[in-house]
N, C-alpha and C. Protein backbone atom coordinates (compact mmCIF):
# COMPACT_ATOMS: atom_id res chain seq x y z
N UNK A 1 86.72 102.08 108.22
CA UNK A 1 86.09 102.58 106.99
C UNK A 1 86.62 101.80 105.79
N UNK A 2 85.73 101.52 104.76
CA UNK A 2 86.24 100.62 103.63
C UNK A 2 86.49 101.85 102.37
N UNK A 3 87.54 101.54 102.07
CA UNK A 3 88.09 102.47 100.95
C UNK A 3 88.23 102.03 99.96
N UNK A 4 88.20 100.73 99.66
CA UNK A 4 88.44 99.93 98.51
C UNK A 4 88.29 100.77 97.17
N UNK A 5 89.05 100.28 96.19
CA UNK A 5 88.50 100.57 94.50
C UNK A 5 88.68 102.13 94.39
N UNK A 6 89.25 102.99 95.35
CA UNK A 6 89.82 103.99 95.27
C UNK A 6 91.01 104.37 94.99
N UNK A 7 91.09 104.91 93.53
CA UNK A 7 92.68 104.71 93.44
C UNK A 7 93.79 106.30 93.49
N UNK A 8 94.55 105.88 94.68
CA UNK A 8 95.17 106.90 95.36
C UNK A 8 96.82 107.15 94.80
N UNK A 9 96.81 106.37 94.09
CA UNK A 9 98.42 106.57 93.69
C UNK A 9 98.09 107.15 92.16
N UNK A 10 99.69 107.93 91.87
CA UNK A 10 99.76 108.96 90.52
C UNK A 10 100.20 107.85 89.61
N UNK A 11 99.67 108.12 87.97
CA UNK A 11 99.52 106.92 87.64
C UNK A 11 99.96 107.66 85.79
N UNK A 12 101.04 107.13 85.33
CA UNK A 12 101.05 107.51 83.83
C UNK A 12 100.42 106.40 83.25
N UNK A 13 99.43 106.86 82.69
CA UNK A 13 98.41 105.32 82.17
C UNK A 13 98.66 105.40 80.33
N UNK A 14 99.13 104.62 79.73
CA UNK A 14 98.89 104.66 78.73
C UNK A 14 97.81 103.68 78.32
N UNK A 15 96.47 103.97 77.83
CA UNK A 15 95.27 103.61 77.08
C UNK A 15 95.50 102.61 75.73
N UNK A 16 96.02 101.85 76.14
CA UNK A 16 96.46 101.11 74.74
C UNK A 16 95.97 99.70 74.78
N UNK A 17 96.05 98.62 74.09
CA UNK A 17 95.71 97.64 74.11
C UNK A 17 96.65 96.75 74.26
N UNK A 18 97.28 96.44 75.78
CA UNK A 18 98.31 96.05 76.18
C UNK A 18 98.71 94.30 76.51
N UNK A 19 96.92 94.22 76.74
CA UNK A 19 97.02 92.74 77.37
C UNK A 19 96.52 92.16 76.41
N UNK A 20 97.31 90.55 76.48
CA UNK A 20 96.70 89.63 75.38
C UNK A 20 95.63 88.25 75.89
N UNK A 21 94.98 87.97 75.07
CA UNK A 21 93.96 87.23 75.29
C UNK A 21 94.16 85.81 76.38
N UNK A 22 95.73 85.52 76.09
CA UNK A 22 96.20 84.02 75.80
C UNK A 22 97.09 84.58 77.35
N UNK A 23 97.34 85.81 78.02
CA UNK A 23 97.82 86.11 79.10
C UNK A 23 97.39 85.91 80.37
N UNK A 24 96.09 85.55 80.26
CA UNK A 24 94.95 86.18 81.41
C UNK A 24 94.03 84.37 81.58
N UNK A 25 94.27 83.38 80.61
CA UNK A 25 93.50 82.63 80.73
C UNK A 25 93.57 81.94 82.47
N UNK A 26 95.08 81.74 83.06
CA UNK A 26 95.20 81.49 84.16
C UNK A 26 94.51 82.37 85.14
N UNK A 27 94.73 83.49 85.36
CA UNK A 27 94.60 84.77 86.07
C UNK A 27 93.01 84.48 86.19
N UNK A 28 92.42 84.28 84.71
CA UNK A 28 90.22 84.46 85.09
C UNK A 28 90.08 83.07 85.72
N UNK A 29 90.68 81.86 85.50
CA UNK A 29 90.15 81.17 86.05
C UNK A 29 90.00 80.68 87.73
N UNK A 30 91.30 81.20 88.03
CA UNK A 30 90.99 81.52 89.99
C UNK A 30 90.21 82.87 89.92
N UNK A 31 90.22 84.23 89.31
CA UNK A 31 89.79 85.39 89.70
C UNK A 31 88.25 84.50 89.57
N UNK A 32 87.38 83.90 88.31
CA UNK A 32 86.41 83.33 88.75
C UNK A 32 86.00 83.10 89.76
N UNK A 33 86.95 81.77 90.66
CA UNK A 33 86.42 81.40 91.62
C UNK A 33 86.06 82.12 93.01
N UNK A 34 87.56 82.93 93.14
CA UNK A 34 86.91 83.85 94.41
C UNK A 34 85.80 84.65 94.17
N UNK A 35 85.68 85.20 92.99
CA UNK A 35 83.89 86.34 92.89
C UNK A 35 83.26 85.04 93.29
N UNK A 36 83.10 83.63 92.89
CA UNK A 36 82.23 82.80 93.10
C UNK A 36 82.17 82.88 94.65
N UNK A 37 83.40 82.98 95.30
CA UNK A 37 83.34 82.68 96.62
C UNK A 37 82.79 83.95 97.58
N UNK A 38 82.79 85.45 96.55
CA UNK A 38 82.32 86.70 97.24
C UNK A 38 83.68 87.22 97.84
N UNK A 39 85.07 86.55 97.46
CA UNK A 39 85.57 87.33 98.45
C UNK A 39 86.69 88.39 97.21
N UNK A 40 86.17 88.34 96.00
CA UNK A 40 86.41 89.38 95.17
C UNK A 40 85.04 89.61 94.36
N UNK A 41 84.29 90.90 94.10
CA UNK A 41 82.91 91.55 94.14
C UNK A 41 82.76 93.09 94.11
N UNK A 42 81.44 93.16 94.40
CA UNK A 42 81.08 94.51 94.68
C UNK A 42 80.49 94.71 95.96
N UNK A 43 80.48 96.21 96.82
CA UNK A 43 79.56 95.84 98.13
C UNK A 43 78.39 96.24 97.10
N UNK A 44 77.18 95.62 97.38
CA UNK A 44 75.49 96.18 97.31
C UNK A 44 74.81 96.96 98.23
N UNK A 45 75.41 96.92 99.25
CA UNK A 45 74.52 98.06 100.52
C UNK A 45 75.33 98.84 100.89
N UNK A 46 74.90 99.73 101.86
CA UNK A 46 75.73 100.32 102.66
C UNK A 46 76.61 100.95 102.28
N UNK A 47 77.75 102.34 102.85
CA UNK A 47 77.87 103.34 102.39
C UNK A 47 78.90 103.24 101.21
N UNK A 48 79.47 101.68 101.12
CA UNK A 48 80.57 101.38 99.68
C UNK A 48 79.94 100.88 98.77
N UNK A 49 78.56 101.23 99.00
CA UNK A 49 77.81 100.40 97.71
C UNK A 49 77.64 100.64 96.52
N UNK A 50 77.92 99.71 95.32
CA UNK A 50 78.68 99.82 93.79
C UNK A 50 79.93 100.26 94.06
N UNK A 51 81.04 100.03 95.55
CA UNK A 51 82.24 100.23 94.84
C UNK A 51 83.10 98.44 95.04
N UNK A 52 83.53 98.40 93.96
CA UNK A 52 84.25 96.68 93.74
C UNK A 52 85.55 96.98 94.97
N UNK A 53 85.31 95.13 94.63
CA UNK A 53 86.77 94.85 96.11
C UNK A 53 87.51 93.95 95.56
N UNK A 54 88.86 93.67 95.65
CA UNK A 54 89.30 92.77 95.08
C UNK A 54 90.44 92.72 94.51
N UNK A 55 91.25 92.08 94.16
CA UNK A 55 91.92 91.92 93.11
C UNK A 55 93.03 90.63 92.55
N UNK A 56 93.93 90.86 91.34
CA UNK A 56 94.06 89.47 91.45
C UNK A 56 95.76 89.92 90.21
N UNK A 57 96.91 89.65 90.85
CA UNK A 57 97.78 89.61 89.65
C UNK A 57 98.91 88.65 89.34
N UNK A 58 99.05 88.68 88.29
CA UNK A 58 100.48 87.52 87.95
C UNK A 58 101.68 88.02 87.28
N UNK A 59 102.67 87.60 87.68
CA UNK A 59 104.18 88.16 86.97
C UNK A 59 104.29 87.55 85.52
N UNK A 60 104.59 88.67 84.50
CA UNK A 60 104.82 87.41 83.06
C UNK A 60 105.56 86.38 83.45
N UNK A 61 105.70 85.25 82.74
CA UNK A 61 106.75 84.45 82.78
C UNK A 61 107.85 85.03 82.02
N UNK A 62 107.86 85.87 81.23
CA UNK A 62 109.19 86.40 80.90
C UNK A 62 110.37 87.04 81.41
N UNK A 63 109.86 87.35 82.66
CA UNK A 63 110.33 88.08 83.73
C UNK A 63 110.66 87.73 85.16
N UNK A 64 111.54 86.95 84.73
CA UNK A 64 111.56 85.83 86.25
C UNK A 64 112.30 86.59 87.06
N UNK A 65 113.52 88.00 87.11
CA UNK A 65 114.37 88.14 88.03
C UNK A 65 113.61 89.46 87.80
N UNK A 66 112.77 90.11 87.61
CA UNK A 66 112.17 91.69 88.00
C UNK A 66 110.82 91.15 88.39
N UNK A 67 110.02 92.18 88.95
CA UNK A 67 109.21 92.65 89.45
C UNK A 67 108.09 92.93 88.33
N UNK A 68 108.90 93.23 87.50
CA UNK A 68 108.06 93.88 86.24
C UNK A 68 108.11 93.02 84.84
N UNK A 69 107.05 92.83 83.82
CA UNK A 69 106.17 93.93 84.20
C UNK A 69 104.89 92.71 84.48
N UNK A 70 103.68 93.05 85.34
CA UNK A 70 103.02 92.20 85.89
C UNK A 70 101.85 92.52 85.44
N UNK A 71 100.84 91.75 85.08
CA UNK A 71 99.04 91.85 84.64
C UNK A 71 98.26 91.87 86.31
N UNK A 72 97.46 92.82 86.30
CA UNK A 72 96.42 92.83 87.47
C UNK A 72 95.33 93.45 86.50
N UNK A 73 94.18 92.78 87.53
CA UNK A 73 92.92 93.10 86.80
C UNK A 73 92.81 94.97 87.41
N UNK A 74 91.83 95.32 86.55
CA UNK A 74 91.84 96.46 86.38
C UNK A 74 90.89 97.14 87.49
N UNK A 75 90.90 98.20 87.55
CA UNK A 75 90.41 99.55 88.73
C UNK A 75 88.45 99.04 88.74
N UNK A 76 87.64 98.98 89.56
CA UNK A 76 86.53 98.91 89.05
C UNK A 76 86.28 97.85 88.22
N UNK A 77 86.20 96.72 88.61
CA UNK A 77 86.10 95.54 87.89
C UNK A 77 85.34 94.49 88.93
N UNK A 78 85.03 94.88 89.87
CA UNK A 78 84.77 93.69 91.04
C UNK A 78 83.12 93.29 90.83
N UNK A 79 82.58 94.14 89.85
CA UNK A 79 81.24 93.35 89.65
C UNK A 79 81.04 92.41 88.51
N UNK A 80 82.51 92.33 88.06
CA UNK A 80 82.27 91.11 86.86
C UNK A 80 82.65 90.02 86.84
N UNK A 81 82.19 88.65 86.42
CA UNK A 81 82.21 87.78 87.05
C UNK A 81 83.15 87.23 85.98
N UNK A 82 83.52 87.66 85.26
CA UNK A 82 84.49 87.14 84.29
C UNK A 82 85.25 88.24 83.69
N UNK A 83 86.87 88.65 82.84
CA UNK A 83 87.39 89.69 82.72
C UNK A 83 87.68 89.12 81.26
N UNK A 84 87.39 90.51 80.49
CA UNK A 84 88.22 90.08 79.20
C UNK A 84 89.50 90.50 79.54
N UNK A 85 90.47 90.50 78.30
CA UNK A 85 91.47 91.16 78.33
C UNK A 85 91.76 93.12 78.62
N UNK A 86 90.65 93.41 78.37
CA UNK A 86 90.47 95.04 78.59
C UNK A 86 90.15 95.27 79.55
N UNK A 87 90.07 94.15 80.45
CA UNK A 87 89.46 94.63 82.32
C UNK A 87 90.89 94.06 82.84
N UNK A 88 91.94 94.25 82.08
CA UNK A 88 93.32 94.16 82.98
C UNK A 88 93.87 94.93 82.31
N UNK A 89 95.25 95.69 83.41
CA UNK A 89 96.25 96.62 83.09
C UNK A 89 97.49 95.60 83.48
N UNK A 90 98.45 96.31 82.53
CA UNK A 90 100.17 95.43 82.64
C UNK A 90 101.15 96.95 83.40
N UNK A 91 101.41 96.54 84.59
CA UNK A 91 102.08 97.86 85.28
C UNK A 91 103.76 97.37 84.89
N UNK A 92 104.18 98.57 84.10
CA UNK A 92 105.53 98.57 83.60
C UNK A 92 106.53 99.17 84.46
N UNK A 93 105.94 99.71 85.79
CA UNK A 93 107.03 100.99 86.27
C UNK A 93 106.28 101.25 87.31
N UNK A 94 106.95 101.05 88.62
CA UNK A 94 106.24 101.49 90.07
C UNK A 94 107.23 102.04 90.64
N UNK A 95 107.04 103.32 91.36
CA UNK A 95 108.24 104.03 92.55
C UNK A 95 107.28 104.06 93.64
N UNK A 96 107.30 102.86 94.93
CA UNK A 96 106.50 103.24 96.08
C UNK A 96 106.36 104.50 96.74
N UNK A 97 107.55 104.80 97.03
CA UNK A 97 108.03 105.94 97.79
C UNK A 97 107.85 107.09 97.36
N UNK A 98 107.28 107.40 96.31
CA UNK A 98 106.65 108.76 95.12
C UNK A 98 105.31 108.15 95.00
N UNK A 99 104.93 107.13 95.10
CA UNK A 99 103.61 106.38 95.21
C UNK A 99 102.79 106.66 93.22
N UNK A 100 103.93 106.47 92.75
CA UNK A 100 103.54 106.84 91.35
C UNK A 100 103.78 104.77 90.80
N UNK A 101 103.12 104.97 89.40
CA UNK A 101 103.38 103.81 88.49
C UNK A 101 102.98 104.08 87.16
N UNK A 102 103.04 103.21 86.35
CA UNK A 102 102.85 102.99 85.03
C UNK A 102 102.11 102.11 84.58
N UNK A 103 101.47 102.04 83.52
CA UNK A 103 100.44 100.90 83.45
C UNK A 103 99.89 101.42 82.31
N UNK A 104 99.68 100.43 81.38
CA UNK A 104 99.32 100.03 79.99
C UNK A 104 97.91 99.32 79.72
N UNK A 105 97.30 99.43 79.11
CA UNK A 105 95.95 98.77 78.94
C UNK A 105 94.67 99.83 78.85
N UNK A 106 93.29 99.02 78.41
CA UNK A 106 92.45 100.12 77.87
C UNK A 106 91.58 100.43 79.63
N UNK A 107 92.16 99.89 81.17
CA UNK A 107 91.59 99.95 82.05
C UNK A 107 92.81 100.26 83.31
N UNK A 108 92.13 101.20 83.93
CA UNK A 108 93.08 101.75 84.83
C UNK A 108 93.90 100.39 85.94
N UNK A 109 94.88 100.26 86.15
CA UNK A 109 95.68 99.34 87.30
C UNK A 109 94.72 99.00 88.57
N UNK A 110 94.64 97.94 88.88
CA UNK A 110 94.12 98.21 90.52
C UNK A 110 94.77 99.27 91.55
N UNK A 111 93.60 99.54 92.37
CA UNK A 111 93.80 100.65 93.31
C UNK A 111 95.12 100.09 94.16
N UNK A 112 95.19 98.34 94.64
CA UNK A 112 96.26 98.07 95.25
C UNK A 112 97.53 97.68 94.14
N UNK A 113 97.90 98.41 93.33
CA UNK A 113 98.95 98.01 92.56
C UNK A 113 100.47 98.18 92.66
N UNK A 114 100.32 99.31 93.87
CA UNK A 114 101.58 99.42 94.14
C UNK A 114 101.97 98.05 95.32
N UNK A 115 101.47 97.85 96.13
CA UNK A 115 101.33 96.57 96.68
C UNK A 115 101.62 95.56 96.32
N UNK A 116 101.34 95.30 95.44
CA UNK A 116 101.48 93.70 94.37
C UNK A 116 102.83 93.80 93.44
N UNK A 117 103.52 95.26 93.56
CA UNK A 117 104.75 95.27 92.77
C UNK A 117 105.65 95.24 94.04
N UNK A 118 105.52 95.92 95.05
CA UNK A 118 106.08 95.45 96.23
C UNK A 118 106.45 94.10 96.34
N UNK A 119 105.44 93.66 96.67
CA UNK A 119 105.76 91.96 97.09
C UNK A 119 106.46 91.17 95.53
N UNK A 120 106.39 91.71 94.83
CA UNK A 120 107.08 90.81 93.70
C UNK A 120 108.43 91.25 93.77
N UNK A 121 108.54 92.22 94.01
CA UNK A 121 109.73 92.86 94.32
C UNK A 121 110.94 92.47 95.14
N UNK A 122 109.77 91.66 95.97
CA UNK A 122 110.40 90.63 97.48
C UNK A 122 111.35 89.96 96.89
N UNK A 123 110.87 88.96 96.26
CA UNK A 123 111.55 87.82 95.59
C UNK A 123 111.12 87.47 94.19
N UNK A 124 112.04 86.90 93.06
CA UNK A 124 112.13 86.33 91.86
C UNK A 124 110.72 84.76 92.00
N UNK A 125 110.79 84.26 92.76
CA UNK A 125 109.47 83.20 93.25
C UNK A 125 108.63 83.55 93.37
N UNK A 126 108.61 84.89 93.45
CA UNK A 126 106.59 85.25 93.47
C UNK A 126 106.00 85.33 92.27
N UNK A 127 105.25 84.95 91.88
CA UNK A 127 104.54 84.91 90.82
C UNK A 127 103.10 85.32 90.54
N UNK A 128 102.52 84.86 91.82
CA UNK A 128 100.81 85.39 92.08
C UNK A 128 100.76 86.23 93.27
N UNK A 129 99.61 86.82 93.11
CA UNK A 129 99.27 87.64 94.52
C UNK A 129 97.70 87.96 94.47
N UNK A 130 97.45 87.52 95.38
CA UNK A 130 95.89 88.25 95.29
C UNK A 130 95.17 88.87 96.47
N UNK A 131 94.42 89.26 95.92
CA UNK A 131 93.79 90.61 97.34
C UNK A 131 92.28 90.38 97.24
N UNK A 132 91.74 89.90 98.83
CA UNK A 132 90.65 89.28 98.74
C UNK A 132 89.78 90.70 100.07
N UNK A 133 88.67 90.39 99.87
CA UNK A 133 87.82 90.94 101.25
C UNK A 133 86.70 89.75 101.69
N UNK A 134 86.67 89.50 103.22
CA UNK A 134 86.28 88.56 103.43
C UNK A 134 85.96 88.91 105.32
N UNK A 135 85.02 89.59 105.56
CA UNK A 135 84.90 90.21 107.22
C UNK A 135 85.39 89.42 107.91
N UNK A 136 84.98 88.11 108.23
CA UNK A 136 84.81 87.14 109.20
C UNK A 136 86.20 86.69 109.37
N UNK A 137 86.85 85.83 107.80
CA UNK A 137 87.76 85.98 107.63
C UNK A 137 89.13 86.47 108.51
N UNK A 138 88.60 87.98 107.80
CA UNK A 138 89.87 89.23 108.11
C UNK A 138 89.93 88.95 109.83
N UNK A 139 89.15 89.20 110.20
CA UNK A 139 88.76 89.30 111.52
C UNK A 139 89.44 88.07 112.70
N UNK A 140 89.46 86.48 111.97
CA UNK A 140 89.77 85.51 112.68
C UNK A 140 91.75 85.66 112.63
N UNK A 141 92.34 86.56 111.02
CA UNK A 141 93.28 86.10 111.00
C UNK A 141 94.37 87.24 111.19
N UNK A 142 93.86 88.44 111.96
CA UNK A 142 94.09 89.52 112.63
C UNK A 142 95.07 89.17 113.44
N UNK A 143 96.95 89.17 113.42
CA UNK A 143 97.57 89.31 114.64
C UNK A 143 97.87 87.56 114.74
N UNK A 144 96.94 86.67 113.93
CA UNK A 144 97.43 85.43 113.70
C UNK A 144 97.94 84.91 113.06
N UNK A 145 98.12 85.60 111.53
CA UNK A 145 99.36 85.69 110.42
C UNK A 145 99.80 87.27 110.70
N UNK A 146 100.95 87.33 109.79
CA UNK A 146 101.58 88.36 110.05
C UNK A 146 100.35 89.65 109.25
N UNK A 147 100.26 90.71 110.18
CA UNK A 147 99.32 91.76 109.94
C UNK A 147 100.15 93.23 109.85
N UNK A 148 99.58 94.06 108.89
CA UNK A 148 100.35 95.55 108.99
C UNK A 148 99.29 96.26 109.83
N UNK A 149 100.35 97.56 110.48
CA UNK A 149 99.55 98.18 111.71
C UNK A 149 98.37 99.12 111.37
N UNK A 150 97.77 98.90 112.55
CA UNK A 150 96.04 99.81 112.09
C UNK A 150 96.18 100.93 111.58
N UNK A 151 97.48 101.79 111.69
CA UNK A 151 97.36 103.18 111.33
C UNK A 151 97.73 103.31 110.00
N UNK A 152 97.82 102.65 109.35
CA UNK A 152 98.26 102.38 107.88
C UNK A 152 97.22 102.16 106.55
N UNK A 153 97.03 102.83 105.90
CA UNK A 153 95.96 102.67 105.37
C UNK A 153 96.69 102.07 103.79
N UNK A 154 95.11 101.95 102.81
CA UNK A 154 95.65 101.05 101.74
C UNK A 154 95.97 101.78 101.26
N UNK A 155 96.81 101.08 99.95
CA UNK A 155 97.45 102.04 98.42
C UNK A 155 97.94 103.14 99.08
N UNK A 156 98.70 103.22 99.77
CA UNK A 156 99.98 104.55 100.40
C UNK A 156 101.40 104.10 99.65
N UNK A 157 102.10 104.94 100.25
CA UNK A 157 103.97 104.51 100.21
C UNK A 157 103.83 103.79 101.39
N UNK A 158 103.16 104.27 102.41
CA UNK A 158 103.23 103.63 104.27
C UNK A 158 103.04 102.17 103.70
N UNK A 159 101.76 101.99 102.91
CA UNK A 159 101.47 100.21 102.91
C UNK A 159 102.64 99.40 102.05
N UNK A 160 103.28 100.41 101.13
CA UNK A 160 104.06 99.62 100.95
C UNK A 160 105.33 99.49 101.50
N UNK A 161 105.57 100.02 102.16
CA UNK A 161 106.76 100.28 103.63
C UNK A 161 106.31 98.98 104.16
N UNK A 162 105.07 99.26 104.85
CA UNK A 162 104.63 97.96 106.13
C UNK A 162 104.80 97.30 105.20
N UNK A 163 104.44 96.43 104.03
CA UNK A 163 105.05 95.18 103.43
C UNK A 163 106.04 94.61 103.56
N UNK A 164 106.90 95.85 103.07
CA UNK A 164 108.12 95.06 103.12
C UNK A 164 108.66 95.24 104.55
N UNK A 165 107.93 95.74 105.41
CA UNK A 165 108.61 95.26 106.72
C UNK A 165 107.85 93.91 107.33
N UNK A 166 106.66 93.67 106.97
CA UNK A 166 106.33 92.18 107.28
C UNK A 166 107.40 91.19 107.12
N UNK A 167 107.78 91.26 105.32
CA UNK A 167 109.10 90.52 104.98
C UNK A 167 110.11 90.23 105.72
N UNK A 168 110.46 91.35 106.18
CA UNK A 168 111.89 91.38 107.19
C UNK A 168 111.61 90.90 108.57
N UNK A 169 110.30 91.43 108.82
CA UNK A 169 110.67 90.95 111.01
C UNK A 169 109.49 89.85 110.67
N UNK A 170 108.65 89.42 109.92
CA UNK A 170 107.39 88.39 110.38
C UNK A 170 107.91 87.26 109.71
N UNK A 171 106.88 85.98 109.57
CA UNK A 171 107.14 85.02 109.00
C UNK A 171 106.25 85.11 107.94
N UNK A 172 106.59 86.35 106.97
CA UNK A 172 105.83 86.44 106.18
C UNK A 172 106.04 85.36 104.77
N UNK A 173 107.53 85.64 104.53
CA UNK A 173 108.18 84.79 103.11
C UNK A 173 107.73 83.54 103.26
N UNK A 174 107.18 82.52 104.22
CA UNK A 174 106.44 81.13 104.69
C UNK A 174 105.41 81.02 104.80
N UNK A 175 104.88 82.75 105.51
CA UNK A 175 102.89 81.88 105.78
C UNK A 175 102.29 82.25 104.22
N UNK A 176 103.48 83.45 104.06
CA UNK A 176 102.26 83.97 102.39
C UNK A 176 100.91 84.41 102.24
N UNK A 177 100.46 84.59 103.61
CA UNK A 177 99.35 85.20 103.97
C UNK A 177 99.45 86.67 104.32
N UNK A 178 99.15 87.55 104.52
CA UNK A 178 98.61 88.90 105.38
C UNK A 178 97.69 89.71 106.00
N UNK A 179 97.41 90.04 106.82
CA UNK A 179 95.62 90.88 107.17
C UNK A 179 96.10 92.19 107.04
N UNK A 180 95.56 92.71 106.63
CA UNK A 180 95.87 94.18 106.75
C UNK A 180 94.89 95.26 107.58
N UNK A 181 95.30 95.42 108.99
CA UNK A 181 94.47 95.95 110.35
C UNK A 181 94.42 97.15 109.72
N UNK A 182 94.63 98.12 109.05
CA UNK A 182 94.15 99.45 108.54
C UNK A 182 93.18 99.38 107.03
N UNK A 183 92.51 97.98 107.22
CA UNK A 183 92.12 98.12 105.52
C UNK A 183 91.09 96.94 105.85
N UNK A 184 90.11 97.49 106.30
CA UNK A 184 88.98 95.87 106.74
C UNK A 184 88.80 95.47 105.88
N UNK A 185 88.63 93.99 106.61
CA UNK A 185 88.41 92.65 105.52
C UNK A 185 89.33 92.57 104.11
N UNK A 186 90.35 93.51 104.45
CA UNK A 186 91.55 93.01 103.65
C UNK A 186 92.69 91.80 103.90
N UNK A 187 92.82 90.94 103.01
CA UNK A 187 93.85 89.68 103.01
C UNK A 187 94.51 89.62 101.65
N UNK A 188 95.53 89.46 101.93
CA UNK A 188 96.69 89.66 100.67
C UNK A 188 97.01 87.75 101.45
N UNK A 189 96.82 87.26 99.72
CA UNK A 189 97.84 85.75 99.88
C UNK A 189 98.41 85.68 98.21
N UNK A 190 99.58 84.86 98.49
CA UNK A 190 101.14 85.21 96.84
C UNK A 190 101.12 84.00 97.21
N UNK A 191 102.37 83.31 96.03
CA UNK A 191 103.00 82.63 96.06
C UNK A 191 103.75 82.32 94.51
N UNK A 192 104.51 81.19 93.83
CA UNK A 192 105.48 81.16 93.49
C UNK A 192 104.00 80.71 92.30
N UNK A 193 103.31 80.47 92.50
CA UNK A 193 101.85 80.09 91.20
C UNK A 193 100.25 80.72 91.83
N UNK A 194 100.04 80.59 90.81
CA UNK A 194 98.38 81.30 90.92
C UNK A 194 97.95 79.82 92.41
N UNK A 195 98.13 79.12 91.96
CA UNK A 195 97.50 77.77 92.71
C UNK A 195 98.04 77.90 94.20
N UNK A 196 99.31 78.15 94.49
CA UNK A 196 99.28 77.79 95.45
C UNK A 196 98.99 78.99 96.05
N UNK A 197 99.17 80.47 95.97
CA UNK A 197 98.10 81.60 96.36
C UNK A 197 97.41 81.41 96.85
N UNK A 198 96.17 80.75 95.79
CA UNK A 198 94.65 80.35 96.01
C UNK A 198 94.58 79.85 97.07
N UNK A 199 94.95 78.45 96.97
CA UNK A 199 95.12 77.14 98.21
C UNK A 199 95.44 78.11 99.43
N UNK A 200 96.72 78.40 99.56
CA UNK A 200 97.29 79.22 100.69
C UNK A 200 95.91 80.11 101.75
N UNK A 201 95.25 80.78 100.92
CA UNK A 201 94.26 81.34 101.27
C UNK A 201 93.20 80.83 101.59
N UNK A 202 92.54 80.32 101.10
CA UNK A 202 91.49 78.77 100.70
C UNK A 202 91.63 78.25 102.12
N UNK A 203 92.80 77.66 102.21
CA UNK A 203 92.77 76.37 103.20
C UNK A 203 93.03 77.55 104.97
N UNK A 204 93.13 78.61 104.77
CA UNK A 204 92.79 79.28 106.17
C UNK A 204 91.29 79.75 106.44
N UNK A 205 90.73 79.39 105.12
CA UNK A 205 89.35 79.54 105.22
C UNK A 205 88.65 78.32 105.89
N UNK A 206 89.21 77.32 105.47
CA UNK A 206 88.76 75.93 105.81
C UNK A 206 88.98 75.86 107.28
N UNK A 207 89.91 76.39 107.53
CA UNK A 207 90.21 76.20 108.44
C UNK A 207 89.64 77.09 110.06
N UNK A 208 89.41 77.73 109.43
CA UNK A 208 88.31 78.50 110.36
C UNK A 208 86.93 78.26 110.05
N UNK A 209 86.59 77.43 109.12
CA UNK A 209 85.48 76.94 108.62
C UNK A 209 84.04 77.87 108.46
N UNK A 210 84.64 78.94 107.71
CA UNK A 210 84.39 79.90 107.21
C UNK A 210 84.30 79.89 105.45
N UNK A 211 84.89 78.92 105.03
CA UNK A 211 84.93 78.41 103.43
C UNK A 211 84.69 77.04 103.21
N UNK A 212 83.86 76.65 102.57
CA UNK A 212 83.68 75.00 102.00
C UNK A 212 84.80 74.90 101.53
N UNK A 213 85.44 73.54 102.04
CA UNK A 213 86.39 72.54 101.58
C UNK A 213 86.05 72.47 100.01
N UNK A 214 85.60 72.67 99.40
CA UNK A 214 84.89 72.26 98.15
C UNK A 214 85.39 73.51 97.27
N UNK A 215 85.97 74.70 98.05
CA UNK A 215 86.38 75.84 97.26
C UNK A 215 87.67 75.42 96.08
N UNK A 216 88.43 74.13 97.06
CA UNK A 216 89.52 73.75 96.74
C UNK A 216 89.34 73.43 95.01
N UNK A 217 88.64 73.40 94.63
CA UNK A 217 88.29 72.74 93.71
C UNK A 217 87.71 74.07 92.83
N UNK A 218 88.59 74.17 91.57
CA UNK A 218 87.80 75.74 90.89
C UNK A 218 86.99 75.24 89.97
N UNK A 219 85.85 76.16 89.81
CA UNK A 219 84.77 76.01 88.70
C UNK A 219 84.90 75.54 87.24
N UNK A 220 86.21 75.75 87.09
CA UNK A 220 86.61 74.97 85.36
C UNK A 220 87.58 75.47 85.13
């Protein structure tokens, strides 16, 4: 079942105008390309239809040894093909394990936000993370990068447990990839820049030849 864009964690949101213009210019220009590529969107048919998939975040640079505080595009955003600054939230404060956070901006956090503070959490080198849906994809890279178990569903404390146990027993801190078997056509790919994220992800597409080589290359 696809659950996407459902957001399950407790959330002190302050409604403010948090994000700046000059924050996000990196962040829209890959989030561009994957909507270009469909594998951040909306479904149109079928029983998730009008709910968005997707997502996309970066650590300030001010903040090289925390976790916090990080820009992700916002809750319900996967049918736009471009984000201003008000279609992202800045999450100041995450407790997995209470499955609560914090988050600033005039648009609610993504549904996977506790997730993306997780993995930054990992290490001071993470910098990007993004969360794609992609069937075919998900499907080829199931059990072939490191995957969390089917009984685990998204945006829990559990998913962010299985994270950080990928970290510890898989070769997760190297492939930088993930499938997530309780969350179809979910793929989580990070890294230390928006770019190499992208690429990271990108080039397992190519590689199952499931993505034009040509993705490599973003729209502007």
């Amino acid at each position: 079942m696809i659950d996407e864009g459902v957001v399950k964690y407790r959330c002190d949101w302050e409604k403010i105008d948090a994000v700046q213009p000059s924050e996000i210019v990196e962040l829209n220009r890959y989030r561009y390309a994957l909507h270009q590529l469909n594998l951040i969107g909306e479904y149109s048919s079928g029983p998730a239809k009008g709910i968005g998939f997707g997502n996309i975040s970066q650590r300030l640079p001010h903040s090289p040894y925390s976790a916090l505080p990080f820009i992700i595009s916002g809750t319900q955003t996967g049918h736009l093909p471009t984000l201003t600054a008000a279609d992202y939230a800045k999450v100041t404060a995450f407790d997995p394990a209470q499955n609560y956070l914090t988050c600033q901006g005039l648009r609610q956090a993504s549904s996977e936000s506790l997730t993306h503070g997780v993995i930054y959490a990992q290490s001071s080198s993470i910098h990007a993370i993004i969360h794609v849906h992609h069937l075919a994809l998900w499907q080829q890279l199931l059990h072939q990068v490191p995957t969390t178990r089917a009984t685990v569903p998204y945006g829990t404390p559990e998913m962010a447990a299985e994270t950080q146990r990928l970290f510890k027993e898989t070769e997760l801190p190297h492939t930088k990839v993930f499938a997530m078997a309780g969350h179809e056509e979910g793929i989580v790919a990070f890294g230390e820049t928006l770019q190499i994220a992208y690429r990271k992800l990108i080039n397992w597409g190519i590689l199952t030849q499931l993505i034009p080589e040509s993705a490599l290359q973003l729209p502007y």
